[in-house]
PDB file of N, CA and C in Angstrom:
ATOM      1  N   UNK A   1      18.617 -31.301 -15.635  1.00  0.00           N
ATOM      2  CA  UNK A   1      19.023 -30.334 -14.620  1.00  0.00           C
ATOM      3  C   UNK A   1      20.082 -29.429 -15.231  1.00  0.00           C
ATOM      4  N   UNK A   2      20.007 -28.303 -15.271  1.00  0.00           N
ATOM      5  CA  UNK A   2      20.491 -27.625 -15.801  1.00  0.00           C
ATOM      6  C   UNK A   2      21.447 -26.592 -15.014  1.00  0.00           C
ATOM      7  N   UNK A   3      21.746 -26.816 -13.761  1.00  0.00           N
ATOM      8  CA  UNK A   3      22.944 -26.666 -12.380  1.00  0.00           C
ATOM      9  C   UNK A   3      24.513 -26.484 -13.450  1.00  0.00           C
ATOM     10  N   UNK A   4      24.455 -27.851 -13.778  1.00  0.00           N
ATOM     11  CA  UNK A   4      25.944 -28.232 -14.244  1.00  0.00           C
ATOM     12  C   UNK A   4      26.404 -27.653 -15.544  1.00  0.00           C
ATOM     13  N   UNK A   5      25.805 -26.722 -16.119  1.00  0.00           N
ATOM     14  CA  UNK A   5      26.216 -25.586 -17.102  1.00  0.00           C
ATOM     15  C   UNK A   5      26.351 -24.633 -16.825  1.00  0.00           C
ATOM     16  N   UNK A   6      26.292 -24.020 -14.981  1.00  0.00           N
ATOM     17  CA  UNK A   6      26.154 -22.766 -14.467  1.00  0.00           C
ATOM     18  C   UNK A   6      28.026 -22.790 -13.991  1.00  0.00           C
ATOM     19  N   UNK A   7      28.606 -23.931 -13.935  1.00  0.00           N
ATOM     20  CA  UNK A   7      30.090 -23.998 -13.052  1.00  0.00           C
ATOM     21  C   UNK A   7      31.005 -24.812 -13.948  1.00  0.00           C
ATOM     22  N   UNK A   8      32.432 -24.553 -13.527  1.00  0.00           N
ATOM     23  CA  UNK A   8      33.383 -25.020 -13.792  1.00  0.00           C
ATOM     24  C   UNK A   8      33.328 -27.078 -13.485  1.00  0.00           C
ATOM     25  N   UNK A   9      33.890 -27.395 -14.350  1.00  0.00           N
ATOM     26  CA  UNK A   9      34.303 -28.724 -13.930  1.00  0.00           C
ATOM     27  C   UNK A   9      35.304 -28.873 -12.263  1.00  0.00           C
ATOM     28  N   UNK A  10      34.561 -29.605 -11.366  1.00  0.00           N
ATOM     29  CA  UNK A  10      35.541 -29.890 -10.010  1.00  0.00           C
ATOM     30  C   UNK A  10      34.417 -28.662  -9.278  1.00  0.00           C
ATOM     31  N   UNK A  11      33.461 -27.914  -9.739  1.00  0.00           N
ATOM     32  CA  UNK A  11      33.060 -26.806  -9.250  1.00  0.00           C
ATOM     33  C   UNK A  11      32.363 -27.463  -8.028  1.00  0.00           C
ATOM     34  N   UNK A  12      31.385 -26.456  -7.250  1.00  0.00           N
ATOM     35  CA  UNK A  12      31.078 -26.777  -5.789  1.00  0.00           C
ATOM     36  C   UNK A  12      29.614 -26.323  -6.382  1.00  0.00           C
ATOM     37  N   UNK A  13      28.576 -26.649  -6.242  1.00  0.00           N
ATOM     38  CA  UNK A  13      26.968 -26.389  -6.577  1.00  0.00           C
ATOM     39  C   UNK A  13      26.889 -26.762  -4.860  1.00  0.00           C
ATOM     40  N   UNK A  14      26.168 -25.553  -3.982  1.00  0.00           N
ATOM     41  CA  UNK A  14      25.156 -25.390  -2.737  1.00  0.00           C
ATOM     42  C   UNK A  14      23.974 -25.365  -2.941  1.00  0.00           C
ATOM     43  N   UNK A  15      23.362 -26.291  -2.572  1.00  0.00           N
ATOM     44  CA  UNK A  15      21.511 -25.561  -2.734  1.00  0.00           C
ATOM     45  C   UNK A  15      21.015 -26.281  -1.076  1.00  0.00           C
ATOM     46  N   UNK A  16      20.570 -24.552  -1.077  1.00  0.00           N
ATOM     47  CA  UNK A  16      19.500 -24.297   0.310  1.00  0.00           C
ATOM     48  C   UNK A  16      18.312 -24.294   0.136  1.00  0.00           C
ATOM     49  N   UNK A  17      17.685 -26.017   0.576  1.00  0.00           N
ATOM     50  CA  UNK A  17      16.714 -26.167   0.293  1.00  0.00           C
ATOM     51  C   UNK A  17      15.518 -24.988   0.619  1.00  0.00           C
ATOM     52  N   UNK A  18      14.241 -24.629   0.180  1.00  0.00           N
ATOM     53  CA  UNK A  18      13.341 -23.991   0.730  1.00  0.00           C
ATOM     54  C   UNK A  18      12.739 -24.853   1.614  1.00  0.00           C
ATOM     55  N   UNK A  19      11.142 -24.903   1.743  1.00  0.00           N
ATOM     56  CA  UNK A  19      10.259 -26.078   2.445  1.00  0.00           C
ATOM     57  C   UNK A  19       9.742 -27.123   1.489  1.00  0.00           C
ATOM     58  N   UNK A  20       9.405 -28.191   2.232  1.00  0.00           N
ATOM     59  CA  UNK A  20       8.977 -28.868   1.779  1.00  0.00           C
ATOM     60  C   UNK A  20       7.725 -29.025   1.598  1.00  0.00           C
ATOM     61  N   UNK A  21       6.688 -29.871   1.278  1.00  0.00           N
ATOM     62  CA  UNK A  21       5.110 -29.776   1.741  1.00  0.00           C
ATOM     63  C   UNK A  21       4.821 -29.713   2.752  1.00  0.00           C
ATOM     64  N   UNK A  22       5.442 -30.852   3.535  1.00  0.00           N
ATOM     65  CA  UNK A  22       5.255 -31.239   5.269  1.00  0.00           C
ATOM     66  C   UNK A  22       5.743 -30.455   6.023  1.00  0.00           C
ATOM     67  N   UNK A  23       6.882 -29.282   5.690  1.00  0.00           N
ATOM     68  CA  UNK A  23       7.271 -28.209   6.725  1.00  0.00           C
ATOM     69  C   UNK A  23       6.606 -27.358   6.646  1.00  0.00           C
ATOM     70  N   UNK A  24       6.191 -26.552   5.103  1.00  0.00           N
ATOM     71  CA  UNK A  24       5.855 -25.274   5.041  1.00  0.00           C
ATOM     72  C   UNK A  24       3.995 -25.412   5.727  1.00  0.00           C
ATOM     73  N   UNK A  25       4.253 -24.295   6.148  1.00  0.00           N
ATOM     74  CA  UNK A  25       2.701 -24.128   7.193  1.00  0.00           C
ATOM     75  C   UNK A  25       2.029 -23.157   6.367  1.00  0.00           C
ATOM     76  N   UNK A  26       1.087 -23.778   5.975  1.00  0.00           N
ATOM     77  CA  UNK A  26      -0.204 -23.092   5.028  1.00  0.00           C
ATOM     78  C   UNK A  26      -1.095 -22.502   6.265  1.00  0.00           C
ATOM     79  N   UNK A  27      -1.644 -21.114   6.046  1.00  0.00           N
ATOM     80  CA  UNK A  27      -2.268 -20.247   6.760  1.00  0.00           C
ATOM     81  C   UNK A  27      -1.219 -19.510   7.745  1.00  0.00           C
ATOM     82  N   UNK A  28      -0.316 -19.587   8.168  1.00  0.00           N
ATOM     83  CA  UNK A  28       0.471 -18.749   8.763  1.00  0.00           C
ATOM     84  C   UNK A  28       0.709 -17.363   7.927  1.00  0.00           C
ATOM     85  N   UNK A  29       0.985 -16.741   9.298  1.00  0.00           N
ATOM     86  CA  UNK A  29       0.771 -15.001   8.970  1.00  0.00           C
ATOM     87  C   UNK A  29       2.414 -15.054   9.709  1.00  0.00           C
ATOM     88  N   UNK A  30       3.317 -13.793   8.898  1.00  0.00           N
ATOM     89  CA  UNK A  30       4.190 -13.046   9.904  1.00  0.00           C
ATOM     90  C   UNK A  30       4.344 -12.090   9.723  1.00  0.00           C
ATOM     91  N   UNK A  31       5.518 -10.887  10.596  1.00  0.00           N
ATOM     92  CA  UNK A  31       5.417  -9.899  10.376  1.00  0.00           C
ATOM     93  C   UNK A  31       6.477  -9.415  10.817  1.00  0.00           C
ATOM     94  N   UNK A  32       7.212  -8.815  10.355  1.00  0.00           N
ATOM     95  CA  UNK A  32       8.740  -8.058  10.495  1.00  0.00           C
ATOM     96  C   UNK A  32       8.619  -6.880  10.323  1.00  0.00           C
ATOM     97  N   UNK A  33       9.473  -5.851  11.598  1.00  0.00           N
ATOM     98  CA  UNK A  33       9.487  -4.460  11.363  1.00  0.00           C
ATOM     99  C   UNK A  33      10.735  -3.913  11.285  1.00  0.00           C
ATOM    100  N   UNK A  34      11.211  -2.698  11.250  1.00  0.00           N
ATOM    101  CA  UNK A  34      12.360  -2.186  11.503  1.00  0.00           C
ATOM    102  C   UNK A  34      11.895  -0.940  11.468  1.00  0.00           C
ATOM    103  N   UNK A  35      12.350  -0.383  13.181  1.00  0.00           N
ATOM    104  CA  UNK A  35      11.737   1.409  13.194  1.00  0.00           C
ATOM    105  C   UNK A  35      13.211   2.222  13.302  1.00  0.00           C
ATOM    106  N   UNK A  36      13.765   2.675  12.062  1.00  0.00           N
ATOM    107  CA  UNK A  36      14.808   3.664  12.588  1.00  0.00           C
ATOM    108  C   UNK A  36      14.737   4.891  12.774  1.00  0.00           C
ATOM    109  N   UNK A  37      15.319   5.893  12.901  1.00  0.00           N
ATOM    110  CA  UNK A  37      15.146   7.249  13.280  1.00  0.00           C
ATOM    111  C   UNK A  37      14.292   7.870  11.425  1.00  0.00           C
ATOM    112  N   UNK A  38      14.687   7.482  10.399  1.00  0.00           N
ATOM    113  CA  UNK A  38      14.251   8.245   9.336  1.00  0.00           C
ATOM    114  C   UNK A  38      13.201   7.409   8.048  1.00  0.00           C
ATOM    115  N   UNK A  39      13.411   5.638   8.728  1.00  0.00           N
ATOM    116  CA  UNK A  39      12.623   5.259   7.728  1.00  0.00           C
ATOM    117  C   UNK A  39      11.820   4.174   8.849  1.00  0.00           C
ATOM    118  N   UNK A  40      10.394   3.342   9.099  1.00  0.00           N
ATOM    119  CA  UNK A  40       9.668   2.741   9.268  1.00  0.00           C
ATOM    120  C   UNK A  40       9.246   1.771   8.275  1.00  0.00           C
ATOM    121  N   UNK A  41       9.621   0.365   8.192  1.00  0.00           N
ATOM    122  CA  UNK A  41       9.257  -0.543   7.474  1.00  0.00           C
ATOM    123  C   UNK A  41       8.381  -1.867   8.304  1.00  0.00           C
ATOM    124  N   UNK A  42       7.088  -2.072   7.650  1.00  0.00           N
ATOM    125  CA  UNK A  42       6.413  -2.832   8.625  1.00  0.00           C
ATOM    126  C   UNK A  42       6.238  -4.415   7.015  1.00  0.00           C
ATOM    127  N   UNK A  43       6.163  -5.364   7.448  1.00  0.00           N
ATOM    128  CA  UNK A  43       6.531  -6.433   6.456  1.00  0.00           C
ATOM    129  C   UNK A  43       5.417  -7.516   7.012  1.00  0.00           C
ATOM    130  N   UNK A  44       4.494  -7.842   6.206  1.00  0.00           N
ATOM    131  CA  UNK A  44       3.109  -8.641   6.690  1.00  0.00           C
ATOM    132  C   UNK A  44       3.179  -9.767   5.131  1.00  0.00           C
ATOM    133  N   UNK A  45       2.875 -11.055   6.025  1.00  0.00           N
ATOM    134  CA  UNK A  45       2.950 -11.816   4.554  1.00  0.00           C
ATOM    135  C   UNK A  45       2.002 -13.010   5.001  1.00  0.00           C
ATOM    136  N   UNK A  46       1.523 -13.585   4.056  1.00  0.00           N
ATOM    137  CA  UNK A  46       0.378 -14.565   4.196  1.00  0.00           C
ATOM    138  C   UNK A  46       1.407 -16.005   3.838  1.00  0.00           C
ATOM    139  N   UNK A  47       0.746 -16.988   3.706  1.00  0.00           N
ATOM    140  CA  UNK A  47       1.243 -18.525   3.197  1.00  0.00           C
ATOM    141  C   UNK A  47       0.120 -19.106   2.656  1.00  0.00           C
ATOM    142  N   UNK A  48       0.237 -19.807   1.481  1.00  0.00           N
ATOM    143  CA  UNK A  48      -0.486 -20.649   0.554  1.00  0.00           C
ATOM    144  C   UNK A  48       0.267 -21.336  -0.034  1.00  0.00           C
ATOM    145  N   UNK A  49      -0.879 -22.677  -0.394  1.00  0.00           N
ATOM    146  CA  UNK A  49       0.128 -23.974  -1.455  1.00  0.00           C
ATOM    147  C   UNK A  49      -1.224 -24.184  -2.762  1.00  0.00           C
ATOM    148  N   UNK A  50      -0.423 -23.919  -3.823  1.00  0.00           N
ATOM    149  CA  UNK A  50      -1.347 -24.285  -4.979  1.00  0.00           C
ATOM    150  C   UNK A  50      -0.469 -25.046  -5.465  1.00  0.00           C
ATOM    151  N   UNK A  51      -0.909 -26.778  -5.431  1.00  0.00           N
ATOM    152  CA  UNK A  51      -0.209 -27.664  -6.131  1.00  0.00           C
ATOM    153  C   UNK A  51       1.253 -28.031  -5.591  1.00  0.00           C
ATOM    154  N   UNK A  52       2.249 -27.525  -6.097  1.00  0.00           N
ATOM    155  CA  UNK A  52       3.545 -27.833  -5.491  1.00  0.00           C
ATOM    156  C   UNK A  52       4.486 -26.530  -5.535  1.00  0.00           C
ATOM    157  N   UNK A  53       3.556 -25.093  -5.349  1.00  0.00           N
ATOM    158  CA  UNK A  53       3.902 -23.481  -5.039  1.00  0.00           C
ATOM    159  C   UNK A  53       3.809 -23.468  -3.951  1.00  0.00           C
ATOM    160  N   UNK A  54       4.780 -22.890  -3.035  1.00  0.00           N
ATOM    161  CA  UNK A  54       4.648 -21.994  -2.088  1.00  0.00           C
ATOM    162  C   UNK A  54       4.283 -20.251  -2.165  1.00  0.00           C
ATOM    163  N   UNK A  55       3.013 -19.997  -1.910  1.00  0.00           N
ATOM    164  CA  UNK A  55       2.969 -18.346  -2.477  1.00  0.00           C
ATOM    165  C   UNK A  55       2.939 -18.211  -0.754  1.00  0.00           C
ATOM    166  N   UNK A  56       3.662 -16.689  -1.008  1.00  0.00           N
ATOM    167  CA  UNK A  56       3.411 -15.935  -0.035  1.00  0.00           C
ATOM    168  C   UNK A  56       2.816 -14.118  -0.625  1.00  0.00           C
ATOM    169  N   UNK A  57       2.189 -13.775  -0.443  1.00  0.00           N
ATOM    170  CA  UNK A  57       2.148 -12.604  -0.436  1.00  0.00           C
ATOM    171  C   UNK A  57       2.241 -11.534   0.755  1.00  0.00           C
ATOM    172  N   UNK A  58       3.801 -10.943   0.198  1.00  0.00           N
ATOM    173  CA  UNK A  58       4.392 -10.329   1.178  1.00  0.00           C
ATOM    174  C   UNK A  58       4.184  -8.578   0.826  1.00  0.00           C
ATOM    175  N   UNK A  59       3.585  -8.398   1.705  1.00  0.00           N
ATOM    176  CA  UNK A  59       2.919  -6.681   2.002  1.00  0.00           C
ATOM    177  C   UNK A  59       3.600  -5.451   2.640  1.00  0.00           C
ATOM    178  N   UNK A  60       4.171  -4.890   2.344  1.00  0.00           N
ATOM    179  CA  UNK A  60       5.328  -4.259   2.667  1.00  0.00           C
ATOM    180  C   UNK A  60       4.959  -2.427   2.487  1.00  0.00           C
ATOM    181  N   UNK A  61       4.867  -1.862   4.168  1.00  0.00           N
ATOM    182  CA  UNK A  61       4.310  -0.712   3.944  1.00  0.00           C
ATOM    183  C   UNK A  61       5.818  -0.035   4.571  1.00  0.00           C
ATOM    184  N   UNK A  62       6.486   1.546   4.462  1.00  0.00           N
ATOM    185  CA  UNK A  62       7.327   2.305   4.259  1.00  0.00           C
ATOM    186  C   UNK A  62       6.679   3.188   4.422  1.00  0.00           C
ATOM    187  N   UNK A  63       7.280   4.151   5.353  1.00  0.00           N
ATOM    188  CA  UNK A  63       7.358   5.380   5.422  1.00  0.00           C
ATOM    189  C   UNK A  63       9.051   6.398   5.807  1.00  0.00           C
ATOM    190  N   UNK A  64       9.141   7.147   4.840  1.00  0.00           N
ATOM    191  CA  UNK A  64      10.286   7.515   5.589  1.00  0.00           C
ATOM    192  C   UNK A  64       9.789   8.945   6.070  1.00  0.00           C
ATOM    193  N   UNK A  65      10.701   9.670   6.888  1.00  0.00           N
ATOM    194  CA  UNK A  65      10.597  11.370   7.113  1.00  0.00           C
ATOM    195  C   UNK A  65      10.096  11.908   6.374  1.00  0.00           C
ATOM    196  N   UNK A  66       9.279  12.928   6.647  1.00  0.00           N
ATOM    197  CA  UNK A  66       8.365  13.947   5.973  1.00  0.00           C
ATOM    198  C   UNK A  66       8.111  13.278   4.674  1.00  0.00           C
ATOM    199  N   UNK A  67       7.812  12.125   4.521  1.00  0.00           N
ATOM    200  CA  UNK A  67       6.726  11.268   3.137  1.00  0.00           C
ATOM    201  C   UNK A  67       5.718  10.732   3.517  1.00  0.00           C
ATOM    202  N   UNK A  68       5.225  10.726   2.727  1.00  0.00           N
ATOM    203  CA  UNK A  68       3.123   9.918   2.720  1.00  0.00           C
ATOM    204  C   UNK A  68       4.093   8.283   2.806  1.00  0.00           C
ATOM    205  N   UNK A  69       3.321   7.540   3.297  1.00  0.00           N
ATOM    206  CA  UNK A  69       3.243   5.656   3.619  1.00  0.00           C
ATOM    207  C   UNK A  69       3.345   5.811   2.341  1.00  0.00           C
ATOM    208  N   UNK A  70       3.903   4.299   1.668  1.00  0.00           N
ATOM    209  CA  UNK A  70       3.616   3.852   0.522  1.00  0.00           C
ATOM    210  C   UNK A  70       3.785   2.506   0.898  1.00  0.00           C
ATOM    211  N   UNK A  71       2.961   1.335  -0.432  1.00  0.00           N
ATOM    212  CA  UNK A  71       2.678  -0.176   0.190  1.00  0.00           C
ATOM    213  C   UNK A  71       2.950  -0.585  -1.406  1.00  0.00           C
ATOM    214  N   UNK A  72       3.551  -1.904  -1.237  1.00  0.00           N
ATOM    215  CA  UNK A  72       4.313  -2.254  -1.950  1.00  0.00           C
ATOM    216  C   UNK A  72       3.617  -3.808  -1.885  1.00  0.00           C
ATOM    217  N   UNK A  73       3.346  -4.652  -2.519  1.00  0.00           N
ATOM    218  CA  UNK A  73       3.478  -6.296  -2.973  1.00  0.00           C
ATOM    219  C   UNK A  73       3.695  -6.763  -3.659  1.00  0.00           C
ATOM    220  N   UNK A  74       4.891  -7.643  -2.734  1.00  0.00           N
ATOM    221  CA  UNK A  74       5.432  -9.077  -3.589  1.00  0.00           C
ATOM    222  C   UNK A  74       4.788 -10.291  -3.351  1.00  0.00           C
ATOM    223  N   UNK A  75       4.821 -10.959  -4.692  1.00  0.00           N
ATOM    224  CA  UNK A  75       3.965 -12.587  -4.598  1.00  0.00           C
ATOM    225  C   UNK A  75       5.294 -13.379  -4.555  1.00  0.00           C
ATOM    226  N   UNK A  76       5.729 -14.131  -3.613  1.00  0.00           N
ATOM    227  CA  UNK A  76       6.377 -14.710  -3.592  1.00  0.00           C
ATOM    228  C   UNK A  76       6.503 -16.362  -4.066  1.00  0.00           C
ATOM    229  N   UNK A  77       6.414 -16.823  -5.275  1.00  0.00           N
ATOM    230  CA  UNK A  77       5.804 -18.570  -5.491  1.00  0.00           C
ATOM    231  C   UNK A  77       7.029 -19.180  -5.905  1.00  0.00           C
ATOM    232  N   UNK A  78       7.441 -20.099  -4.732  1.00  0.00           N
ATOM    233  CA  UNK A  78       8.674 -21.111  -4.867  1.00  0.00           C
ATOM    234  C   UNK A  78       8.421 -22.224  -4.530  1.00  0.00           C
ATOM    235  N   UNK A  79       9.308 -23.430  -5.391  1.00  0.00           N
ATOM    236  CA  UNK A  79       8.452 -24.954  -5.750  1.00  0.00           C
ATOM    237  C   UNK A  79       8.754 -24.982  -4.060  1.00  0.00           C
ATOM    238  N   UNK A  80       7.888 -26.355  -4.314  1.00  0.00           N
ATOM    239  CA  UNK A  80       7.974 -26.921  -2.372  1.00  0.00           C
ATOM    240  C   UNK A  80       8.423 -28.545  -3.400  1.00  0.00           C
ATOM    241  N   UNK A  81       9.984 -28.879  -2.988  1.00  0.00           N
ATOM    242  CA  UNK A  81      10.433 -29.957  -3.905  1.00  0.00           C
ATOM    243  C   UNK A  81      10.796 -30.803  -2.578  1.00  0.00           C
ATOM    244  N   UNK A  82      10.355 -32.364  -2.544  1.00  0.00           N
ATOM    245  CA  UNK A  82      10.814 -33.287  -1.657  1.00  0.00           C
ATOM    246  C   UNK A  82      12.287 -33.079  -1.399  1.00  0.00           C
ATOM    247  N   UNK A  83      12.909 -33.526  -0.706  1.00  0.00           N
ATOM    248  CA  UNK A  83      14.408 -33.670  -0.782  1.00  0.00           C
ATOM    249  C   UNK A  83      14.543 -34.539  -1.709  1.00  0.00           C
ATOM    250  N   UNK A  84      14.287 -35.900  -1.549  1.00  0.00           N
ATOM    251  CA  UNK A  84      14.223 -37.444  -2.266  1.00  0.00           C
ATOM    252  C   UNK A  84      14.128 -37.537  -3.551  1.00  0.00           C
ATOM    253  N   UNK A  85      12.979 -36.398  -4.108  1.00  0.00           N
ATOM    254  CA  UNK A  85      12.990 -35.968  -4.897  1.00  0.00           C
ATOM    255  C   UNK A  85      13.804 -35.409  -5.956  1.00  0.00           C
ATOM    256  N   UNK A  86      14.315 -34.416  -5.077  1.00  0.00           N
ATOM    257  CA  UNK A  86      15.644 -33.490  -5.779  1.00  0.00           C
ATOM    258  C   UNK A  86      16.458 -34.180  -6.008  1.00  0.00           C
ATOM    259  N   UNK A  87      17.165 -35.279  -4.901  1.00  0.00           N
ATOM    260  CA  UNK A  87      18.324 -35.811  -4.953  1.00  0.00           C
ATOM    261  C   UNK A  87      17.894 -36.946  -6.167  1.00  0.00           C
ATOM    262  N   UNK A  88      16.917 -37.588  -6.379  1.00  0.00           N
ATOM    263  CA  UNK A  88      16.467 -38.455  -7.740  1.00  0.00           C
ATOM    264  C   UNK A  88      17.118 -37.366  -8.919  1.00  0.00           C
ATOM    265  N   UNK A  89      16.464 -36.178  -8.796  1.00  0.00           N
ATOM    266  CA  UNK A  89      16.577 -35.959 -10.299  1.00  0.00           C
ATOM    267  C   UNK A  89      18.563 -35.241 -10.686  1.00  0.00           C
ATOM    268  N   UNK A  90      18.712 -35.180  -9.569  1.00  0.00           N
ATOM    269  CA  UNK A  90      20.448 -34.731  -9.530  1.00  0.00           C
ATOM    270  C   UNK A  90      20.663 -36.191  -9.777  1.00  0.00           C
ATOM    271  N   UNK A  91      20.890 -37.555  -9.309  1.00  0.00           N
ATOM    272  CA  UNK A  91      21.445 -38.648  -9.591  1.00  0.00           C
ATOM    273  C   UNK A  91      21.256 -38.299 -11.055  1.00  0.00           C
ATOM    274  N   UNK A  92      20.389 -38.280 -12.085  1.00  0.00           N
ATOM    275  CA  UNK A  92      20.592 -38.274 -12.984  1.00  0.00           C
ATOM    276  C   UNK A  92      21.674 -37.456 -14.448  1.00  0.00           C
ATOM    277  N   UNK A  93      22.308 -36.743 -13.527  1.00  0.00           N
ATOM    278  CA  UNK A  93      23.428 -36.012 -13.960  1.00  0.00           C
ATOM    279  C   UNK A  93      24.446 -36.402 -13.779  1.00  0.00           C
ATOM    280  N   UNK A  94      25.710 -35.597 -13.950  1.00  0.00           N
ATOM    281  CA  UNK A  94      26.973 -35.700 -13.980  1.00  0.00           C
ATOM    282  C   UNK A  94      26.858 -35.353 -12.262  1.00  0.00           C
ATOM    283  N   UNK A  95      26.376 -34.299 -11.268  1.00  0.00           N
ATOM    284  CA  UNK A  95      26.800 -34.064 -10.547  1.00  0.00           C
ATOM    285  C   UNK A  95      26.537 -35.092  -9.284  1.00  0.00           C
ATOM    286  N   UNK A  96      27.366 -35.035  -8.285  1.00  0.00           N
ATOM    287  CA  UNK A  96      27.599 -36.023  -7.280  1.00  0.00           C
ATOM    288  C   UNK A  96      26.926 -35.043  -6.187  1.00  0.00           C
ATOM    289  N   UNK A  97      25.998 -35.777  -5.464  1.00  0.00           N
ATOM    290  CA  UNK A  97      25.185 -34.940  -4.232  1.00  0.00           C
ATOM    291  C   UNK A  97      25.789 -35.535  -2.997  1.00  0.00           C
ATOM    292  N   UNK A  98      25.659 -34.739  -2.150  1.00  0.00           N
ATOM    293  CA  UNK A  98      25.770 -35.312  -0.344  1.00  0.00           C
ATOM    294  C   UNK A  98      25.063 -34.367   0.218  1.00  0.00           C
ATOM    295  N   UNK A  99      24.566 -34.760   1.386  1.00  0.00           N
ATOM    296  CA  UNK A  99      23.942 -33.872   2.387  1.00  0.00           C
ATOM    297  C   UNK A  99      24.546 -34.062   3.785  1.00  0.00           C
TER     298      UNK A  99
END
C-alpha cells in the first residue's frame, strides 16, 4: 500500500470509500441538470461491473448562449473494493485504521 509515502509521520490518511459490489446497482441510469440563464448542462450516465470495475459512462451535453450543443464522454472505472478487504490489506502496513 502505497498511502503511507503520500504523508508525514503522525499524518491523518481519509479514504471515502466508493461502492462496494453489493451496493453499487448495475443497470441504473441517472441524470443531473443545471439550467442557468447562459449555460444548460444536462449529465446522463449508465452503470456497469466488469470484474471488480465500476464503469459508468457519463454523457454530458452543454450548451451555452448563442453556441451549437456540444457532448462530451467520460468513462468513469473505479475498483468496487470490500471494506474487509481494504482494511486486510492496510493491517498490513505501518498505518493504523478505524472506522
Amino acid at each position: 500500500m502505497n498511502f503511507a509515502n503520500h504523508f508525514n509521520k503522525g499524518g491523518v490518511l481519509i479514504i471515502e470509500p466508493w461502492f462496494t459490489k453489493s451496493t453499487y446497482l448495475v443497470g441504473e441510469s441517472g441524470m443531473t441538470t443545471y439550467d442557468g440563464k447562459d449555460v444548460k448542462i444536462a449529465l446522463l450516465n449508465t452503470t456497469k461491473i466488469e470484474g471488480d470495475l465500476s464503469i459508468m459512462d457519463m454523457h454530458y451535453l452543454i450548451v451555452e448562449r448563442n453556441e451549437d450543443v456540444t457532448h462530451y464522454i467520460d468513462t468513469h472505472e473505479l475498483g468496487l473494493f470490500d471494506i474487509e478487504k481494504t482494511l486486510e490489506i492496510i493491517a498490513k502496513t505501518d498505518i493504523q485504521a478505524e472506522i
